[in-house]
C-alpha atoms as a PDB file:
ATOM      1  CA  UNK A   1     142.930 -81.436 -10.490  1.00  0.00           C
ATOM      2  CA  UNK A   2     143.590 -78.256  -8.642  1.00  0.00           C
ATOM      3  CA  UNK A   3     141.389 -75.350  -7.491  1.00  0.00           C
ATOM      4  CA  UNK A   4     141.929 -73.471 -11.118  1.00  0.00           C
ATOM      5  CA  UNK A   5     141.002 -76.150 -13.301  1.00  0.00           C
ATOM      6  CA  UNK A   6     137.568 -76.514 -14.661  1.00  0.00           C
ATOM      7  CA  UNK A   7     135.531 -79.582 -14.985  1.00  0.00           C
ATOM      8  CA  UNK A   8     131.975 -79.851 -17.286  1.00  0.00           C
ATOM      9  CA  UNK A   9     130.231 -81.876 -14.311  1.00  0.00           C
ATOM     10  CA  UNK A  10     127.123 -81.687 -13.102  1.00  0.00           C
ATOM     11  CA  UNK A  11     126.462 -81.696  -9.517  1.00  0.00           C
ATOM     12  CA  UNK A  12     123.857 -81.463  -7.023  1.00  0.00           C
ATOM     13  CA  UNK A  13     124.257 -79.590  -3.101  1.00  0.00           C
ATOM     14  CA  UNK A  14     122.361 -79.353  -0.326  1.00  0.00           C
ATOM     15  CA  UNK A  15     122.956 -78.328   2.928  1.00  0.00           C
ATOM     16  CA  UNK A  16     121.140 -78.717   6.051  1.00  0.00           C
ATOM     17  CA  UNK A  17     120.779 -79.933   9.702  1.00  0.00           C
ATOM     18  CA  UNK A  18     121.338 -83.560  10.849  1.00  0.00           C
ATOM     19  CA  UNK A  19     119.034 -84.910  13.594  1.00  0.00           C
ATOM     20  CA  UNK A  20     122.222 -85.663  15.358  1.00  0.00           C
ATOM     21  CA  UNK A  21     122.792 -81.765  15.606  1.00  0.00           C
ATOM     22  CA  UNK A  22     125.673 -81.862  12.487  1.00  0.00           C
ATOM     23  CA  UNK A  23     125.665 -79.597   9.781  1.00  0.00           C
ATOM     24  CA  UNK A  24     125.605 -81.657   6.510  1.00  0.00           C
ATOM     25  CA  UNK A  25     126.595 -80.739   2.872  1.00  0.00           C
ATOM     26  CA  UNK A  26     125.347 -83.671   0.865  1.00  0.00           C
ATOM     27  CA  UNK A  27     126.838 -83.876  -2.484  1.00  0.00           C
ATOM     28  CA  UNK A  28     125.722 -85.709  -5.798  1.00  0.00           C
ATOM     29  CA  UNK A  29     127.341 -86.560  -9.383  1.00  0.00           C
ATOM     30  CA  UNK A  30     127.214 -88.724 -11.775  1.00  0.00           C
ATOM     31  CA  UNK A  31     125.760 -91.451  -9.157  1.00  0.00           C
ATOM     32  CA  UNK A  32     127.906 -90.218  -6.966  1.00  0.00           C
ATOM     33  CA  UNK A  33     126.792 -89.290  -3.070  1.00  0.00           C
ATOM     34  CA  UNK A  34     129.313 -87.353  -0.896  1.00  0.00           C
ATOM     35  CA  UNK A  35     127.588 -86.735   2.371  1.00  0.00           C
ATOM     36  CA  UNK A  36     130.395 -84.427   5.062  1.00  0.00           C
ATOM     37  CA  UNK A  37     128.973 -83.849   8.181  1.00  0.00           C
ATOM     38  CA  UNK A  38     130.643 -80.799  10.412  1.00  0.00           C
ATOM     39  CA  UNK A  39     129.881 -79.506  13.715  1.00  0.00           C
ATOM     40  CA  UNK A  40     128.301 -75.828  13.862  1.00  0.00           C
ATOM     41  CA  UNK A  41     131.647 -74.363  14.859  1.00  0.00           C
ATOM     42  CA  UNK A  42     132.996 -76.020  12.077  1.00  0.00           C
ATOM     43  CA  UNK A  43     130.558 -74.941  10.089  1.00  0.00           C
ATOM     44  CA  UNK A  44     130.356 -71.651  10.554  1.00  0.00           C
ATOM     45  CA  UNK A  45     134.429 -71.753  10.048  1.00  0.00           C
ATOM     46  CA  UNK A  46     133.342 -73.081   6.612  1.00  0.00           C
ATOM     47  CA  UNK A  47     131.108 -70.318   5.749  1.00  0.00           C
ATOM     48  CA  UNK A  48     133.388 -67.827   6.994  1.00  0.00           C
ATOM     49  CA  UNK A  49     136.021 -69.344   4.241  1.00  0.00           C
ATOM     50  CA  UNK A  50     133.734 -68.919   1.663  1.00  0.00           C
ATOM     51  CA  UNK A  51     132.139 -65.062   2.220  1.00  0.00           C
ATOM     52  CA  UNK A  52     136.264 -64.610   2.495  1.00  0.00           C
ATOM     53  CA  UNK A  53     136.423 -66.212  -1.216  1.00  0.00           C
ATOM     54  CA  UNK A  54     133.406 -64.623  -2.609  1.00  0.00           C
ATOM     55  CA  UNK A  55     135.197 -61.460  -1.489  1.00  0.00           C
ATOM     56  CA  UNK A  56     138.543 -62.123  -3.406  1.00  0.00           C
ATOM     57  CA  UNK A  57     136.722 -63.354  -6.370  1.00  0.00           C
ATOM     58  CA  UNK A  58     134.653 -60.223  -6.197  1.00  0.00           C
ATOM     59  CA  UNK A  59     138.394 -58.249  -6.472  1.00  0.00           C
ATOM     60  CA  UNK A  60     139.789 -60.676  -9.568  1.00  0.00           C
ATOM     61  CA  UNK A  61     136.993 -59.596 -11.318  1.00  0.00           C
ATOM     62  CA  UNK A  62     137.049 -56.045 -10.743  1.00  0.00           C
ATOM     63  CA  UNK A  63     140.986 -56.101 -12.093  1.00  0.00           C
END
């Protein structure tokens, strides 16, 4: 399954502070838990990648 192929799954996120001083994005499906734990730098590296994907998306859909 790549990035392009769509999937009818349900799923839950949420994203937050550890106590530990970690960002975590906690992901659920289907029974599923997926808990990834990054360091602010990392973090903010992560959001960075996705404003720059919002961005592109934004120009697919304006073709």
């Amino acid at each position: 399954m790549g990035i392009n192929s769509e999937r009818d799954i349900e799923a839950n996120m949420q994203i937050g502070p550890t106590d530990l001083g970690m960002v975590r994005i906690f992901i659920e499906a289907d029974g599923t838990e997926i808990p990834m734990d990054f360091d602010p730098e990392e973090a903010d590296e992560i959001a960075e990648e996705i404003r720059a994907a919002a961005v592109a998306a934004r120009a697919i859909r304006k073709r």
